[in-house]
Protein backbone atom coordinates (compact mmCIF):
# COMPACT_ATOMS: atom_id res chain seq x y z
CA UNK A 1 -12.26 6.58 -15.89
CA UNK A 2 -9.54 4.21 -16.03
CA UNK A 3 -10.27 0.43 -15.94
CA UNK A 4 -8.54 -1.15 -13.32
CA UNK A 5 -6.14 -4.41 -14.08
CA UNK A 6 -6.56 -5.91 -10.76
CA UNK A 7 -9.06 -6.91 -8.07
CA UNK A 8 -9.00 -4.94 -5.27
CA UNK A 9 -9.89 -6.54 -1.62
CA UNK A 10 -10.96 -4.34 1.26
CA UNK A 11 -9.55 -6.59 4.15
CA UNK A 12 -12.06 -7.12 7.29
CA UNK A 13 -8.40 -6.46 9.78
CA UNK A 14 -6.51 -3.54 9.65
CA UNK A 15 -2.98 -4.12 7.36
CA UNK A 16 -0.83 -1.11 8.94
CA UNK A 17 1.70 0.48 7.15
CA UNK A 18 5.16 2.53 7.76
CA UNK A 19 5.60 5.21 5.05
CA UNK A 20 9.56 4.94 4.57
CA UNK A 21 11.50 7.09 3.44
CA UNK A 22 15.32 5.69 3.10
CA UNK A 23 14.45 2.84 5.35
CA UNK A 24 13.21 4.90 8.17
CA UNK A 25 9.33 5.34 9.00
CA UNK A 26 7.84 9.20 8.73
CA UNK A 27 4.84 8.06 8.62
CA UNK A 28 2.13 5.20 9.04
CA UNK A 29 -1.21 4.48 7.93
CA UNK A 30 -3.66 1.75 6.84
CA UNK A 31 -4.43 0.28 4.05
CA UNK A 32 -8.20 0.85 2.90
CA UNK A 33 -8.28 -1.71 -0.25
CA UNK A 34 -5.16 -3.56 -1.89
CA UNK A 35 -4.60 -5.44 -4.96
CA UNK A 36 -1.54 -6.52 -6.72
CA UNK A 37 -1.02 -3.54 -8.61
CA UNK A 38 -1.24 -1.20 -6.01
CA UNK A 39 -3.16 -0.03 -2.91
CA UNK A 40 -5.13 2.61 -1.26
CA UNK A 41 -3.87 4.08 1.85
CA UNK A 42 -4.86 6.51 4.37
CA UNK A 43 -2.71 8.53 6.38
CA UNK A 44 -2.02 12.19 7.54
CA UNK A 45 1.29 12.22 5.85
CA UNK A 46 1.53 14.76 2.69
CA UNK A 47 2.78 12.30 0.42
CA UNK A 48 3.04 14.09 -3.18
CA UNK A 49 2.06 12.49 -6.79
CA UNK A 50 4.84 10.83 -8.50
CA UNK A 51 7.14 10.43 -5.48
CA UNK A 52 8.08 7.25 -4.81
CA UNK A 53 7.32 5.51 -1.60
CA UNK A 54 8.58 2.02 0.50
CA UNK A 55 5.39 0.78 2.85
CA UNK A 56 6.34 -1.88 5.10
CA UNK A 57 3.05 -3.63 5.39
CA UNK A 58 1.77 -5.43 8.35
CA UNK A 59 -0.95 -8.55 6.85
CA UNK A 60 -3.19 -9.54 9.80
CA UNK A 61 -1.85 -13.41 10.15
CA UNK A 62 1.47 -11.88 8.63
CA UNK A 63 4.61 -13.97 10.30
CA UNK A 64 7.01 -10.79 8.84
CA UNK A 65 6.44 -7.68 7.49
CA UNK A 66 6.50 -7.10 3.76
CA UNK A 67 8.26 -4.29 2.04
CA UNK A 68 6.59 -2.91 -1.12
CA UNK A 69 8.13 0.10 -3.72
CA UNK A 70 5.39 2.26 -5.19
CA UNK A 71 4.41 5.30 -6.93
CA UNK A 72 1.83 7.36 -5.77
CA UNK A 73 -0.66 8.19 -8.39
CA UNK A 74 -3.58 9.96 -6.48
CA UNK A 75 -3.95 12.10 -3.58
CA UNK A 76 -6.54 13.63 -1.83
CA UNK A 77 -6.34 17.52 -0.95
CA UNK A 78 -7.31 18.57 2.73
CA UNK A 79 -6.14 18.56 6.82
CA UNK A 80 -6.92 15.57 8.62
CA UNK A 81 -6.57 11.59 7.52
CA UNK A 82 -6.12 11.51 3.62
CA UNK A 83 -6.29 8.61 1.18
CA UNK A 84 -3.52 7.98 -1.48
CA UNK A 85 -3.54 6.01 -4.29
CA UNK A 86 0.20 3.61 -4.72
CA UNK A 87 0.63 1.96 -8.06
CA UNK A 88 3.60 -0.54 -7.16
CA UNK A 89 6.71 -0.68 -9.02
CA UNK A 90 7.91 -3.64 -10.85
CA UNK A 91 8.44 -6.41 -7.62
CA UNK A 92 10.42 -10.09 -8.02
CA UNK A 93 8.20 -12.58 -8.84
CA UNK A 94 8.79 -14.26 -5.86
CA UNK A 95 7.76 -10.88 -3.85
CA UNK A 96 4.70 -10.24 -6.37
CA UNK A 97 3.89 -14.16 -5.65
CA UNK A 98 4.22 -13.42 -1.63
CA UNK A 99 2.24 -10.29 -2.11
CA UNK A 100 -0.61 -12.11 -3.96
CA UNK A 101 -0.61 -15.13 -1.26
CA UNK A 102 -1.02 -12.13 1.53
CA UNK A 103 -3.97 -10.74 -0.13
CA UNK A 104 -5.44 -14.08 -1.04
CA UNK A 105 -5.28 -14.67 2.93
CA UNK A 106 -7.53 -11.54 3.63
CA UNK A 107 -10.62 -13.22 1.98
């Protein structure tokens, strides 16, 4: 197994997300641990490995939205609720520094 970069944080309030797909939501879900380098989602979308995604996550405490472009890198098979694993692509650093003050909040 891989060693992960990053510290993940399971957050104690629900962070929602809208799957987008050219700016318009097809699906949502919520996040079960973040980090940034990526995050775990669940949802009962069929999102596919390697296609890129844009989540607009909703931080508990959150004034606005934050939009985030990822990769996803692991899926689980099955009906029902699944999780997905999103690596993010390459941010700003002033969205990779809003991103990390989000997450800080959660603790």
């Amino acid at each position: 197994m891989r060693q992960r970069n990053a510290v993940r944080i399971v957050p104690r309030s629900p962070i929602t997300v809208a799957i987008q797909d050219g700016g318009v939501p097809y699906a949502y879900g919520v996040v079960a641990n973040i980090s940034v380098a990526g995050a775990c989602i669940w949802t009962d979308a069929g999102l596919d490995t390697g296609h890129a995604v844009n989540l607009r996550l909703s931080f508990p405490r959150g004034s606005q939205p934050m939009d985030a472009d990822g990769i996803v890198v692991w899926g689980e098979a099955g009906a029902g609720p699944r999780r997905y694993g999103v690596r993010w692509i390459e941010e700003s650093p002033a969205r990779q520094a809003r991103l990390g003050r989000l997450i800080g909040g959660l603790g």
